[in-house]
N, C-alpha and C. Protein backbone atom coordinates (compact mmCIF):
# COMPACT_ATOMS: atom_id res chain seq x y z
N UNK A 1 31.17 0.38 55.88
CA UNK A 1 30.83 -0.99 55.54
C UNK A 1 31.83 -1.93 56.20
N UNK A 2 31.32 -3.34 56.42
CA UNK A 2 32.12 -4.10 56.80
C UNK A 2 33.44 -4.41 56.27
N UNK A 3 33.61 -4.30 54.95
CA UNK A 3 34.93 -4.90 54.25
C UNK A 3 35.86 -3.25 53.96
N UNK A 4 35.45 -2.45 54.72
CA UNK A 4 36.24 -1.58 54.80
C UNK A 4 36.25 0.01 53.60
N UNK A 5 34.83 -0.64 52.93
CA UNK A 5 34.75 0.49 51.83
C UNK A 5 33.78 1.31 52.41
N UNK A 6 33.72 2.75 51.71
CA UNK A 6 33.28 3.92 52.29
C UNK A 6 31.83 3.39 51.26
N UNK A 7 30.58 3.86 51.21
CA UNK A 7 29.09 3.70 50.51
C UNK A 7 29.26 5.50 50.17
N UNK A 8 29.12 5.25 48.57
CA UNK A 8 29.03 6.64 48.23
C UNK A 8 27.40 6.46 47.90
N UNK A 9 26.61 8.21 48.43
CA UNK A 9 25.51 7.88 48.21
C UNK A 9 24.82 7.68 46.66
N UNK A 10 25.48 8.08 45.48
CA UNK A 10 25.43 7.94 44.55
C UNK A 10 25.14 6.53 43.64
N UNK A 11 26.09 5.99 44.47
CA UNK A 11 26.56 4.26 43.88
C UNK A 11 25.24 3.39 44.17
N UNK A 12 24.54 2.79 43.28
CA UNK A 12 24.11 1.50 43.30
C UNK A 12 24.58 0.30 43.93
N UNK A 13 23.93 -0.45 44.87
CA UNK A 13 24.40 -1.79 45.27
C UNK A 13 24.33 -3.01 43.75
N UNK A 14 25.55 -3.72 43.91
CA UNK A 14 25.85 -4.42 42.58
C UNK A 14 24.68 -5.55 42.66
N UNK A 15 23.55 -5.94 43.41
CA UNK A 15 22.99 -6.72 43.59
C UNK A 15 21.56 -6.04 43.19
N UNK A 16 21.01 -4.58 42.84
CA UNK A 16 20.32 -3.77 42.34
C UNK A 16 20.04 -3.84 40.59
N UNK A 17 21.10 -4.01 40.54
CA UNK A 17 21.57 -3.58 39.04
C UNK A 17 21.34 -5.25 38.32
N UNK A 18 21.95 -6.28 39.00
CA UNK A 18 21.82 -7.79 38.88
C UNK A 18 20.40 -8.05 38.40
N UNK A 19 19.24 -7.50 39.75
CA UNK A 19 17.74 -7.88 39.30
C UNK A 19 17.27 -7.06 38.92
N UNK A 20 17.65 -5.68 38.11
CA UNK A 20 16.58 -5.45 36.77
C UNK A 20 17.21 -5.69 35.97
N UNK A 21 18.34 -6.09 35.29
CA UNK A 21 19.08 -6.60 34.51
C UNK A 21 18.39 -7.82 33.69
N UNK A 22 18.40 -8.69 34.78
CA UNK A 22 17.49 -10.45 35.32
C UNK A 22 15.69 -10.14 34.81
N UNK A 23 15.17 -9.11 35.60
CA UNK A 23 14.03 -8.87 35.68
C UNK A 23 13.61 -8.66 34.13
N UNK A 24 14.45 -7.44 33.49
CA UNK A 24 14.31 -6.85 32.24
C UNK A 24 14.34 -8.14 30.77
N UNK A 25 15.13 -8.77 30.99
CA UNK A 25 15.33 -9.85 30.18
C UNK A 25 14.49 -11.23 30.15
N UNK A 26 14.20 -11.06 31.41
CA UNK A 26 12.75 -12.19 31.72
C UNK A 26 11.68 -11.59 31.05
N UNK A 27 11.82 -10.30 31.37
CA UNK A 27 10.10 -9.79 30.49
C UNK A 27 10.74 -10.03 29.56
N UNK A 28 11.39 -9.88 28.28
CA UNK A 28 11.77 -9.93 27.07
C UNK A 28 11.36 -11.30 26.69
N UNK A 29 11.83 -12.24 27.25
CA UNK A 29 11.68 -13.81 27.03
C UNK A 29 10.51 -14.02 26.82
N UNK A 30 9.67 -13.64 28.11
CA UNK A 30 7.98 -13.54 28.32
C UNK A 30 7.36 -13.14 27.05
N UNK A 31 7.55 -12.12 26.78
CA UNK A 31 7.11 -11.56 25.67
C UNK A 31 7.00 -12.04 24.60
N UNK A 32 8.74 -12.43 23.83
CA UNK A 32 8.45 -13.25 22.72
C UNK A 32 8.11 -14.47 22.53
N UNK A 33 8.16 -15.36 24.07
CA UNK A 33 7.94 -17.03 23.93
C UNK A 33 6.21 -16.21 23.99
N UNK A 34 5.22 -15.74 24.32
CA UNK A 34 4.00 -15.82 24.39
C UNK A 34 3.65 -14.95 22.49
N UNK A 35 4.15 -14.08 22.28
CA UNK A 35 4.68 -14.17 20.80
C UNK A 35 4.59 -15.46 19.76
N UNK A 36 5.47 -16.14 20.36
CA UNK A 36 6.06 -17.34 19.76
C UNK A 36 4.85 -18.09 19.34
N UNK A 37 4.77 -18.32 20.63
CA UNK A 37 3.08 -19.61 21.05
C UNK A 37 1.99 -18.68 20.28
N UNK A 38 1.71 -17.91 20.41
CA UNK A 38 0.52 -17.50 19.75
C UNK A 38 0.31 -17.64 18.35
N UNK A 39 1.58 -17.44 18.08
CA UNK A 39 1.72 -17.14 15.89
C UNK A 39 1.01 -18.60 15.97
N UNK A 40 1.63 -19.91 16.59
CA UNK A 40 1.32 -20.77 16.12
C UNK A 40 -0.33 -21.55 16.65
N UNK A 41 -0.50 -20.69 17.29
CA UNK A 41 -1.94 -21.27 17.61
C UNK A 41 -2.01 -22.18 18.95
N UNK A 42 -0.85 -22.15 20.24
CA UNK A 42 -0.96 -22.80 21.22
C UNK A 42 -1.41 -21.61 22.15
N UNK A 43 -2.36 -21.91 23.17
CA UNK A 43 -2.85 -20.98 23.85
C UNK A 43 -2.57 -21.17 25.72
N UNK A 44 -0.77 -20.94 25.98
CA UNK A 44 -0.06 -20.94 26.74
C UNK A 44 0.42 -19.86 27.50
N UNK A 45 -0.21 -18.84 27.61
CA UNK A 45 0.97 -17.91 27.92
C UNK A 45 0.77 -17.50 28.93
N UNK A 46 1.89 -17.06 29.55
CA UNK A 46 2.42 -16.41 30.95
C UNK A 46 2.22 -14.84 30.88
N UNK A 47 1.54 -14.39 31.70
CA UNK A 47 1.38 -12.97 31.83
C UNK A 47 2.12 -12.16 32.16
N UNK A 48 2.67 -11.04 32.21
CA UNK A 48 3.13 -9.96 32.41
C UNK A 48 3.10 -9.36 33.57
N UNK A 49 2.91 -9.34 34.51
CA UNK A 49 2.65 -9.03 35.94
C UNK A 49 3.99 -8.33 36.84
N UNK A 50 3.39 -8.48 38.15
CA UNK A 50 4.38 -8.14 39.08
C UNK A 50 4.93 -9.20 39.65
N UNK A 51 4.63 -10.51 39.22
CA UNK A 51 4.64 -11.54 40.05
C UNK A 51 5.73 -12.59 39.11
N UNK A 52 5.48 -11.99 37.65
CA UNK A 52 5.97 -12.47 36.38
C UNK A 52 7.58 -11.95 36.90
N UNK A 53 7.87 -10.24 37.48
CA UNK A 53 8.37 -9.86 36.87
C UNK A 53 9.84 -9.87 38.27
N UNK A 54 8.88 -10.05 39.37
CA UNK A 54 9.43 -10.40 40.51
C UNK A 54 10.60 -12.06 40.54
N UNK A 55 9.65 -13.01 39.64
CA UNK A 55 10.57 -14.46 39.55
C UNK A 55 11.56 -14.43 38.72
N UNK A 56 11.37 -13.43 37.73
CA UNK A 56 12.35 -13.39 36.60
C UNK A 56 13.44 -12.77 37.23
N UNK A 57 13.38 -11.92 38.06
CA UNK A 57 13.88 -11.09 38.72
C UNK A 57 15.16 -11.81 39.78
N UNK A 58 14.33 -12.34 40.85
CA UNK A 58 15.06 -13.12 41.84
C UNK A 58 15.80 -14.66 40.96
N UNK A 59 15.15 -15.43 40.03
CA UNK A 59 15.52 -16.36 39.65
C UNK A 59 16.34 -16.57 37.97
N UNK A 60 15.72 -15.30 37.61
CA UNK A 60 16.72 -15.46 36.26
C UNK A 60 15.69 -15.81 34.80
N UNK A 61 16.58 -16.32 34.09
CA UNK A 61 15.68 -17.40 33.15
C UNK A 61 15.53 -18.50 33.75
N UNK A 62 16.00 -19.82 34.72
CA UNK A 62 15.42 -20.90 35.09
C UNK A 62 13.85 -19.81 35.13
N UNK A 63 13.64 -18.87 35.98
CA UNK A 63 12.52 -18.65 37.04
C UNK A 63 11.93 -18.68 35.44
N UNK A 64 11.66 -18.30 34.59
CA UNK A 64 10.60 -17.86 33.68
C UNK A 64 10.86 -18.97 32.77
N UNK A 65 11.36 -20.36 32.72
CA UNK A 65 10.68 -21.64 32.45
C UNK A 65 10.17 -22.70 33.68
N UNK A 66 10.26 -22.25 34.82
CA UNK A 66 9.36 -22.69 36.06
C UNK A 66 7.68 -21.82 35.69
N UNK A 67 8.12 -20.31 35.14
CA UNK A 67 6.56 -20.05 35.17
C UNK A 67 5.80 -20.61 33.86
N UNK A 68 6.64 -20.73 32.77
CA UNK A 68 5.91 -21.71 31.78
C UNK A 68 5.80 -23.01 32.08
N UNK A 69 6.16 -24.08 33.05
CA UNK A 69 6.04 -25.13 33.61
C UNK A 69 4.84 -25.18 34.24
N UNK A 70 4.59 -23.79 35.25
CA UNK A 70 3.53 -24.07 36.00
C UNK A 70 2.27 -23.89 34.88
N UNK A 71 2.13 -22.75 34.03
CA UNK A 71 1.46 -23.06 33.09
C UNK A 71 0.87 -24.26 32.18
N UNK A 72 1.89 -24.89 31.86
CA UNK A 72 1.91 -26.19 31.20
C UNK A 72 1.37 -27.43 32.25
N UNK A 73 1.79 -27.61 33.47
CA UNK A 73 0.76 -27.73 34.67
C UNK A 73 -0.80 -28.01 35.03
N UNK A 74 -0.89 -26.62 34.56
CA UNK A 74 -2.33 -26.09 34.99
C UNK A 74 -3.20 -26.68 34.19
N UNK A 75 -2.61 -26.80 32.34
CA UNK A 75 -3.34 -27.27 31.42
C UNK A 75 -3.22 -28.55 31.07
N UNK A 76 -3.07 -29.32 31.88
CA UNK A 76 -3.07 -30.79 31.82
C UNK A 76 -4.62 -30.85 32.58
């Protein structure tokens, strides 16, 4: 590697571990905010996908209140 460390093949890149970490916790959010909304009778929710799971992923939690934004969006 460039900065002089050896890549054991074992080891995970720390940037692997970051987005299912990210990814895993976005679905969680997903889950209970569409949870949430439903008990009460608003009919909002963001799906579960690969696409769900990809933004949560690269972007975090901002990304999975951009996908309830675009939702909220759509239903105007």
């Amino acid at each position: 590697m460039e900065d002089g460390r050896e890549y054991v093949p074992g080891e995970r890149p720390g940037w692997v571990i970051n987005f299912v970490i990210r990814a895993l916790a976005g679905m969680a959010v997903i889950f209970f905010v569409n949870y949430f909304l439903d008990s009460r009778g608003i009919d909002m929710a963001v799906g579960i996908g690969p696409v769900s799971l990809l933004t949560s992923g690269v972007l975090g939690i901002p990304g999975v209140a951009l996908l309830y934004g675009i939702v909220l969006y759509q239903s105007l």
